[in-house]
N, C-alpha and C. Protein backbone atom coordinates (compact mmCIF):
# COMPACT_ATOMS: atom_id res chain seq x y z
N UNK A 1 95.00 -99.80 -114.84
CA UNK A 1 94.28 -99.27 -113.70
C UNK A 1 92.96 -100.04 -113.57
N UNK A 2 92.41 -100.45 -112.70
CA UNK A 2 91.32 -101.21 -111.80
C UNK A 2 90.02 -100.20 -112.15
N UNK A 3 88.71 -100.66 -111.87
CA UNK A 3 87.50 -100.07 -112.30
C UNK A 3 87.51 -99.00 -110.66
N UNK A 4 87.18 -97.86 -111.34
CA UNK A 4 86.59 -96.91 -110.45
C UNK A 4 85.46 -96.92 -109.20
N UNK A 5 85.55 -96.98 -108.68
CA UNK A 5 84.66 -97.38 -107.13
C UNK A 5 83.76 -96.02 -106.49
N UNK A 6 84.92 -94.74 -106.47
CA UNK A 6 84.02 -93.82 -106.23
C UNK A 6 84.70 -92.63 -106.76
N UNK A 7 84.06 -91.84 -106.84
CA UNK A 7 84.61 -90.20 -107.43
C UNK A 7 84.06 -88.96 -106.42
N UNK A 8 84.49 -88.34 -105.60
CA UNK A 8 84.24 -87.39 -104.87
C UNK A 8 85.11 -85.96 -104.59
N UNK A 9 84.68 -85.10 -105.11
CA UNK A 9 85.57 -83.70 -104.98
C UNK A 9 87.00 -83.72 -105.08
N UNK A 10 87.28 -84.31 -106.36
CA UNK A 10 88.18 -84.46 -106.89
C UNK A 10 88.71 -85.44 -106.47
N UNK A 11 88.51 -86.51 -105.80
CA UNK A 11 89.52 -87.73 -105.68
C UNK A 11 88.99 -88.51 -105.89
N UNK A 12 89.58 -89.40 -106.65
CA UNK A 12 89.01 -90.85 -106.94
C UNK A 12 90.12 -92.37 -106.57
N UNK A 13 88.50 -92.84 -105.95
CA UNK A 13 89.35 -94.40 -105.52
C UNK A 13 88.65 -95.39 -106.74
N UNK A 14 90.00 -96.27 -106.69
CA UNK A 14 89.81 -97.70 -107.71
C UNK A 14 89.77 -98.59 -106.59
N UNK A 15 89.43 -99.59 -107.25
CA UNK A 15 89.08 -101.11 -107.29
C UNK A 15 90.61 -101.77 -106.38
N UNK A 16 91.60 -101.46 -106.68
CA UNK A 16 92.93 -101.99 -106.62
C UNK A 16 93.67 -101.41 -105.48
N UNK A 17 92.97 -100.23 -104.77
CA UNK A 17 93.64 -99.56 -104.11
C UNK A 17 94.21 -98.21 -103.84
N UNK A 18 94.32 -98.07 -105.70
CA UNK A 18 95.01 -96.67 -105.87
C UNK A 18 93.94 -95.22 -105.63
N UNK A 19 94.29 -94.42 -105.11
CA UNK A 19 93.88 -93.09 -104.52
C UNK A 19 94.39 -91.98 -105.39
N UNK A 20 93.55 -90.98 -106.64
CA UNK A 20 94.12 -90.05 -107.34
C UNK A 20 93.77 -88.69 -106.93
N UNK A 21 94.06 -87.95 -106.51
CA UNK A 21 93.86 -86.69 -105.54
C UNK A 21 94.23 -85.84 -106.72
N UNK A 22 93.45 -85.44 -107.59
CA UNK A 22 93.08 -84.34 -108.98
C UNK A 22 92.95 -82.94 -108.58
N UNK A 23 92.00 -83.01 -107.69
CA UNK A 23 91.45 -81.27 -106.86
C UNK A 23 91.81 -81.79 -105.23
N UNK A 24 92.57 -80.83 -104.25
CA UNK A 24 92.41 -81.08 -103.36
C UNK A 24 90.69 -80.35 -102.62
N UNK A 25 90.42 -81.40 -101.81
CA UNK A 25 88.97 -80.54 -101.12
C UNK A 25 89.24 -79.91 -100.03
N UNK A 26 90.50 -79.78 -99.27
CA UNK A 26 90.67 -79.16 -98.58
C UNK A 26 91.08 -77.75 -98.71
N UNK A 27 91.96 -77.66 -99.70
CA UNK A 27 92.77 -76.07 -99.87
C UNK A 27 92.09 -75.77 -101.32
N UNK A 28 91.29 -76.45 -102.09
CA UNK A 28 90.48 -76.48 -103.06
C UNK A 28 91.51 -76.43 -104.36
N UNK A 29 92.53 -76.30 -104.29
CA UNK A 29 93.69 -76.36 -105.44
C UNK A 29 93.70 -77.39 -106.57
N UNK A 30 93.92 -77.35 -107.81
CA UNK A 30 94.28 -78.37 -108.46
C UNK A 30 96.00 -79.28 -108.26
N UNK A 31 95.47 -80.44 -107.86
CA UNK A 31 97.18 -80.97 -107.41
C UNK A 31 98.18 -80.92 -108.88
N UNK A 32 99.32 -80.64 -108.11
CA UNK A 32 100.58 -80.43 -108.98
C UNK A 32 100.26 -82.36 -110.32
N UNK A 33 100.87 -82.09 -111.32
CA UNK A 33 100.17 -83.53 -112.02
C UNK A 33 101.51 -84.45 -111.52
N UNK A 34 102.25 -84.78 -111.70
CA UNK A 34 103.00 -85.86 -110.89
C UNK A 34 102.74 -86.49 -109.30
N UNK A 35 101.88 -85.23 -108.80
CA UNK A 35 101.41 -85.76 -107.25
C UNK A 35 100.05 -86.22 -107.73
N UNK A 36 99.69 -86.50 -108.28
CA UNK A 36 98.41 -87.34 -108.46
C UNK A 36 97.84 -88.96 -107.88
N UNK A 37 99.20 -89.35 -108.60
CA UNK A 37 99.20 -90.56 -108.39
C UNK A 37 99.56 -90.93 -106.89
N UNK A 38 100.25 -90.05 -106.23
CA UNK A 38 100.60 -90.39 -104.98
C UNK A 38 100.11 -90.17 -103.75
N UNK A 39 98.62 -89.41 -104.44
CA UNK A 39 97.41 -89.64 -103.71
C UNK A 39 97.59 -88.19 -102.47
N UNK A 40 98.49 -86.92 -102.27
CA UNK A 40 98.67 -86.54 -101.61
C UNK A 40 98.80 -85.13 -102.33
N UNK A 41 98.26 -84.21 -101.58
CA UNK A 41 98.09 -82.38 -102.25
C UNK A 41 99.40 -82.15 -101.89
N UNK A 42 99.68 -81.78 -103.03
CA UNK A 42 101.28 -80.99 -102.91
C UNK A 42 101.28 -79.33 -102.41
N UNK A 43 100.38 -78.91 -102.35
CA UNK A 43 99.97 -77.48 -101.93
C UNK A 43 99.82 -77.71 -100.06
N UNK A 44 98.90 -78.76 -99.69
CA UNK A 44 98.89 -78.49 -98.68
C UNK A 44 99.19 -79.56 -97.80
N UNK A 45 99.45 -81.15 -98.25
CA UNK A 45 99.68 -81.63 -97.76
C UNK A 45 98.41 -83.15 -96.97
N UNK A 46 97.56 -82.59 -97.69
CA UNK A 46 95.59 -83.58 -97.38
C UNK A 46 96.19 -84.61 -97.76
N UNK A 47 95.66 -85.80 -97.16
CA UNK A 47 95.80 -87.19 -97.48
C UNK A 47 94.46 -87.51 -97.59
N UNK A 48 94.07 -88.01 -98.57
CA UNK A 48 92.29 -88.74 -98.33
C UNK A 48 92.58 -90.31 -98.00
N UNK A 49 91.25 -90.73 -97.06
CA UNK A 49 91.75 -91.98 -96.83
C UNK A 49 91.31 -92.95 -96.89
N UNK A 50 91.67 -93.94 -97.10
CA UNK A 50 91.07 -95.03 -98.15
C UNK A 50 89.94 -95.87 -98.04
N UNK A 51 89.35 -95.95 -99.02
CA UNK A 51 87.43 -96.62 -98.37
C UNK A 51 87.85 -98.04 -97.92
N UNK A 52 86.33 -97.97 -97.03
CA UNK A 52 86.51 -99.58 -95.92
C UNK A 52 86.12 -100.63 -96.99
C-alpha cells in the first residue's frame, strides 16, 4: 500500500489511488471489513470521491 495522503471521518486516501471507507460519514456505521477495500458503505451505499 502507497503513503497515506489524507484521513477524514473515517476514510482514507493513498498515494496510489486506493480509497478505504472504515466509518461511513454518511449513515455513521462502521463498514462491513471486506467492503473496505472497495471503498464503498455496505450499509448504505456512500461512495467518497477521489481527491484532485
Amino acid at each position: 500500500m502507497s503513503k497515506l495522503v489524507k484521513a477524514k471521518d473515517g476514510v482514507e486516501w493513498y498515494a496510489d489511488g486506493t480509497i478505504l471507507l472504515i466509518r461511513c460519514p454518511q449513515c455513521k456505521r462502521e463498514n462491513y471489513a471486506l467492503a473496505v477495500a472497495d471503498g464503498v458503505c455496505c450499509w448504505c451505499g456512500y461512495k467518497p470521491k477521489p481527491l484532485k
